[in-house]
C-alpha atoms as a PDB file:
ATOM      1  CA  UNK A   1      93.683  18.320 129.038  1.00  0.00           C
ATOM      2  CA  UNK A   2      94.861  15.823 131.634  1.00  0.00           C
ATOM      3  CA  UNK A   3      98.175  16.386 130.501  1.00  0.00           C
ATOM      4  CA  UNK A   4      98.268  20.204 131.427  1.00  0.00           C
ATOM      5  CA  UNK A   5      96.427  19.819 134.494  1.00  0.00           C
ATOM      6  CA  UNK A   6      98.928  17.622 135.862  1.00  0.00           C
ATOM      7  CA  UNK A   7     101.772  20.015 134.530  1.00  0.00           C
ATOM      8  CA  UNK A   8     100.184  22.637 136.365  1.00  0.00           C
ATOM      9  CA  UNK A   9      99.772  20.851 139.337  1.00  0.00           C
ATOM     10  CA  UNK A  10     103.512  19.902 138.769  1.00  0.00           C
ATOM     11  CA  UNK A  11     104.642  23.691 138.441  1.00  0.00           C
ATOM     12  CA  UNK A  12     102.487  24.492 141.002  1.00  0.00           C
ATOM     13  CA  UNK A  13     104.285  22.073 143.766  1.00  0.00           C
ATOM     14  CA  UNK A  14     107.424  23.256 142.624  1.00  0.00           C
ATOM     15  CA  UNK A  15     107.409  26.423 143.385  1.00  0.00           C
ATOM     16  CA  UNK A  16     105.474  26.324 146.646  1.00  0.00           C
ATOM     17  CA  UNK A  17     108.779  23.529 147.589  1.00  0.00           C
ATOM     18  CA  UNK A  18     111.295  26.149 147.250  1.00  0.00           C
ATOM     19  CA  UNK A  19     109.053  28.758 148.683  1.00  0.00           C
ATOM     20  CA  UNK A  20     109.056  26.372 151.724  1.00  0.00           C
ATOM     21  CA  UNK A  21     112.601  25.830 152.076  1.00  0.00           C
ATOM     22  CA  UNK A  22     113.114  29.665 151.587  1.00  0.00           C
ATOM     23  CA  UNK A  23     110.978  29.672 154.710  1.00  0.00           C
ATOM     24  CA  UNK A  24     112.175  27.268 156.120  1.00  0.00           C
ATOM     25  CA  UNK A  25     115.886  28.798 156.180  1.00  0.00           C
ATOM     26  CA  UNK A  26     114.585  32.011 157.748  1.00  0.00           C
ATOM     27  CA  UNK A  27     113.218  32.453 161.372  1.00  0.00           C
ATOM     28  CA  UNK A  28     110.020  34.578 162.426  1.00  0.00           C
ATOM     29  CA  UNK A  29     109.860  33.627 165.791  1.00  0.00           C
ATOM     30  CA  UNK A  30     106.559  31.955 165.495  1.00  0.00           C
ATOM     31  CA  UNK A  31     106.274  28.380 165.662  1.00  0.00           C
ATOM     32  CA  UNK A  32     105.296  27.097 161.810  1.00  0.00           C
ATOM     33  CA  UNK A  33     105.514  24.095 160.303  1.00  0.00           C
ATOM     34  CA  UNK A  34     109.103  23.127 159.136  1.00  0.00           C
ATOM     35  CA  UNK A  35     107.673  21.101 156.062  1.00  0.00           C
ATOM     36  CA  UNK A  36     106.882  21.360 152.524  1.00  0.00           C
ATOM     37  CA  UNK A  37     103.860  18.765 152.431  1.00  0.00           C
ATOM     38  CA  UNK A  38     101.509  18.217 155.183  1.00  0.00           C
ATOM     39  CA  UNK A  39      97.865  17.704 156.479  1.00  0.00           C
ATOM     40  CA  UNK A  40      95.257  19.991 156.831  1.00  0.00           C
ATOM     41  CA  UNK A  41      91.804  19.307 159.065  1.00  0.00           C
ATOM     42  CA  UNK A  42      89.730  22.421 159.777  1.00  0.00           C
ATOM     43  CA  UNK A  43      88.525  25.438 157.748  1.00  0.00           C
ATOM     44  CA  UNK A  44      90.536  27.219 155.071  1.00  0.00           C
ATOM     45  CA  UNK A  45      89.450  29.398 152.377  1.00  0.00           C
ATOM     46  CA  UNK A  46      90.138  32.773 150.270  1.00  0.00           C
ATOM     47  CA  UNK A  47      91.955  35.565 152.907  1.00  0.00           C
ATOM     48  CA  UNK A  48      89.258  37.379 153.223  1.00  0.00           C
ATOM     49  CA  UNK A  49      86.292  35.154 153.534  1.00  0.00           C
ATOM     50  CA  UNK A  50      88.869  33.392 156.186  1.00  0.00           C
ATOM     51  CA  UNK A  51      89.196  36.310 158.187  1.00  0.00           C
ATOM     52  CA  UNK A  52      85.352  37.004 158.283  1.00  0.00           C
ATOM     53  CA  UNK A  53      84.444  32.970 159.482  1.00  0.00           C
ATOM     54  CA  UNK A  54      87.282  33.333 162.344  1.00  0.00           C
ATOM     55  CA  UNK A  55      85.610  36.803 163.812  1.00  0.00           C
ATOM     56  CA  UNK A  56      81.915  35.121 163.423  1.00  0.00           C
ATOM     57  CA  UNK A  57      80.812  33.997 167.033  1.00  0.00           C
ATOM     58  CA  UNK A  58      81.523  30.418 167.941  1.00  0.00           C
ATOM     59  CA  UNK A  59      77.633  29.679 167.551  1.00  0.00           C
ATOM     60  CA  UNK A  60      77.678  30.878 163.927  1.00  0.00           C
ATOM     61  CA  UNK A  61      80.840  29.292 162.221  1.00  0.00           C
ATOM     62  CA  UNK A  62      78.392  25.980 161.141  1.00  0.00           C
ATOM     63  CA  UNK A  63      75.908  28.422 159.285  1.00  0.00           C
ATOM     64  CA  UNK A  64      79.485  30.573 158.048  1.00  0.00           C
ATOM     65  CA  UNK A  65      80.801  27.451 156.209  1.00  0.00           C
ATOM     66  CA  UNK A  66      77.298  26.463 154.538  1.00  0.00           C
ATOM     67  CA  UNK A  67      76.548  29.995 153.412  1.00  0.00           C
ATOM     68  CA  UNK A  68      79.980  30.913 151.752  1.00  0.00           C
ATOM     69  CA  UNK A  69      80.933  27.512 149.990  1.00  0.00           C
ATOM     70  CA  UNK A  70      84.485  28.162 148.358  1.00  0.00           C
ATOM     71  CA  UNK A  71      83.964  29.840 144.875  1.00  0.00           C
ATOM     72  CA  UNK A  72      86.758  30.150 141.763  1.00  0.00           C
ATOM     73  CA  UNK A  73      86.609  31.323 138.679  1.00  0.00           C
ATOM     74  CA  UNK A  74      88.707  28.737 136.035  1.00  0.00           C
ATOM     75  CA  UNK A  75      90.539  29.252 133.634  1.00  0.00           C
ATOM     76  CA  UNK A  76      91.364  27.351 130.300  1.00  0.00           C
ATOM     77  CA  UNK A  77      94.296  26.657 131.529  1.00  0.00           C
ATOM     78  CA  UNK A  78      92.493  25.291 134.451  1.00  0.00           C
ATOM     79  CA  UNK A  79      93.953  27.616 136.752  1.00  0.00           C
ATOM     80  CA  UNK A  80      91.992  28.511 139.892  1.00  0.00           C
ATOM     81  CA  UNK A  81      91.905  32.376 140.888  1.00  0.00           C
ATOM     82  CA  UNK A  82      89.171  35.100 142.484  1.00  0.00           C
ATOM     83  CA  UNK A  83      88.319  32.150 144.921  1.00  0.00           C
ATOM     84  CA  UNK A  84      86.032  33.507 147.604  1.00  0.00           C
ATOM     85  CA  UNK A  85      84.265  31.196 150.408  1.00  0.00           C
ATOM     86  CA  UNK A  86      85.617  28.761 152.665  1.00  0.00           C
ATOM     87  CA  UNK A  87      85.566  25.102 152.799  1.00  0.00           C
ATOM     88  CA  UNK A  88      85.799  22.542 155.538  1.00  0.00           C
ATOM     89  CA  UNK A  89      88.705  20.257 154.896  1.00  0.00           C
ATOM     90  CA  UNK A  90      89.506  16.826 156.490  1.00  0.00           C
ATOM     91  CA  UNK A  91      92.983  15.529 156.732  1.00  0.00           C
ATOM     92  CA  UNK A  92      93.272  17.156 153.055  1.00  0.00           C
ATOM     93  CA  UNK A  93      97.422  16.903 152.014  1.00  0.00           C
ATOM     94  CA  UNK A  94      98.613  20.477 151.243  1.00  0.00           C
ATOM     95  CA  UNK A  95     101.265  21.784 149.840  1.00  0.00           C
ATOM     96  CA  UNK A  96     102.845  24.459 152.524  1.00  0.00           C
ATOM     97  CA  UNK A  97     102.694  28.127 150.538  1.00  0.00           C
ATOM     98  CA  UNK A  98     103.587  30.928 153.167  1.00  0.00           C
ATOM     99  CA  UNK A  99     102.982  32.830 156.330  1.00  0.00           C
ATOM    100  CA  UNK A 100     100.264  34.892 156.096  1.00  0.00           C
ATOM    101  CA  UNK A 101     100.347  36.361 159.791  1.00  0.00           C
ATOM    102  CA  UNK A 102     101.490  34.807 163.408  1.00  0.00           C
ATOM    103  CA  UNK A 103      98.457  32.719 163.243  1.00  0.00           C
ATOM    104  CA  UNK A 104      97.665  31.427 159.459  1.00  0.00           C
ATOM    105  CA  UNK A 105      99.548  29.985 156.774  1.00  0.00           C
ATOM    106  CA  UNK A 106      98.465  29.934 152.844  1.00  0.00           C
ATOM    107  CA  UNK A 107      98.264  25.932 151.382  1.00  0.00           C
ATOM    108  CA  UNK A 108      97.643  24.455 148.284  1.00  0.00           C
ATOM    109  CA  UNK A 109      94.627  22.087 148.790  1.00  0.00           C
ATOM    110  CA  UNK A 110      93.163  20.152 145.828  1.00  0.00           C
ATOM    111  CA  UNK A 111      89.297  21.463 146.382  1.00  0.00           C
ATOM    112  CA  UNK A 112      86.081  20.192 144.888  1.00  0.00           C
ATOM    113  CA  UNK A 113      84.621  22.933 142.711  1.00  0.00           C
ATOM    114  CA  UNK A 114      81.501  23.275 140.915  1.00  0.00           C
ATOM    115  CA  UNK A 115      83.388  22.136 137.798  1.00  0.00           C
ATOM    116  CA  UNK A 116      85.399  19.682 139.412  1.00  0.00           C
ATOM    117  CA  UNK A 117      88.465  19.476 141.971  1.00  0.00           C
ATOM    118  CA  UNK A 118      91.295  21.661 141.352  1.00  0.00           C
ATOM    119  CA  UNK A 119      94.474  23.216 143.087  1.00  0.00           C
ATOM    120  CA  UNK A 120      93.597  26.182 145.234  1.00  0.00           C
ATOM    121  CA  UNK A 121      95.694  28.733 147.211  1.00  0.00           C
ATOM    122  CA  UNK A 122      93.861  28.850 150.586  1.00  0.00           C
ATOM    123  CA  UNK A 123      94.240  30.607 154.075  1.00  0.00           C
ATOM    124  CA  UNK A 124      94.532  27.928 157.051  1.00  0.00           C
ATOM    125  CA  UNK A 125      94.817  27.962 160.666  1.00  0.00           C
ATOM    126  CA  UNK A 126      98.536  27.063 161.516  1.00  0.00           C
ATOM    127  CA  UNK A 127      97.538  24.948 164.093  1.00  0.00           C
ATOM    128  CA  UNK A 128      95.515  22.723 161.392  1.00  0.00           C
ATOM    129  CA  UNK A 129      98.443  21.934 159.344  1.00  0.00           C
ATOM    130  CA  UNK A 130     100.422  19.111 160.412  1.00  0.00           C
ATOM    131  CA  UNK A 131     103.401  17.918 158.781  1.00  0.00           C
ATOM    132  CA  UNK A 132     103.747  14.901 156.554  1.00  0.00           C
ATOM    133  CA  UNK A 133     105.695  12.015 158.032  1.00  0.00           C
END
């Protein structure tokens, strides 16, 4: 089982590294990390549960976070997909995915579960991602 997680993990880095030099090689005119690994510190979490916690008022995002804890459903592969939620991440290493819009990027963050800690696609704040040195 440890075996295939890994190998997943393993596919899973490998295609997000040439999705990140395909981006890298193009130019959207909005300033994004040039990197393929990097550090994440802030909220991130499924697109649209993401999009709802950045339009709650400033005096609501605490109660946001603790009310919508990221969710996934697992596979037996243990794949992670139908993730709703966020989750509050500090200096987590990501894998860099893609643009989502001007402002957010999609990672993959390794992120505690109920049934453990697995490799999740997530929605971040461009501005919270900071390359790997």
């Amino acid at each position: 089982m440890k075996y295939l997680l890994a190998s997943t993990l393993a596919a899973i880095i490998a295609t997000v590294s040439t999705a990140a030099t395909a981006q890298a090689s193009g130019s959207s005119g909005t300033p994004t990390p040039q990197c393929a690994i990097g550090y994440v510190t802030g909220v991130g979490g499924s697109a649209q549960s993401f999009r709802e916690y950045l339009a709650t008022p400033d005096r609501d995002k605490y109660r946001f976070i603790a009310d919508n804890p990221i969710q996934c459903k697992i596979s037996d592969e243990g794949r992670a997909s139908g993730c709703t939620g966020v989750t509050d991440l500090r200096r987590e290493k990501v894998s860099v995915y893609d643009d989502v819009d001007s402002t957010t990027m999609a990672v993959v963050a390794r992120v505690e579960l109920e049934h453990g800690t697995y490799p999740v696609i997530i929605v971040v704040r461009k501005q919270d991602v900071k390359c790997e040195e």
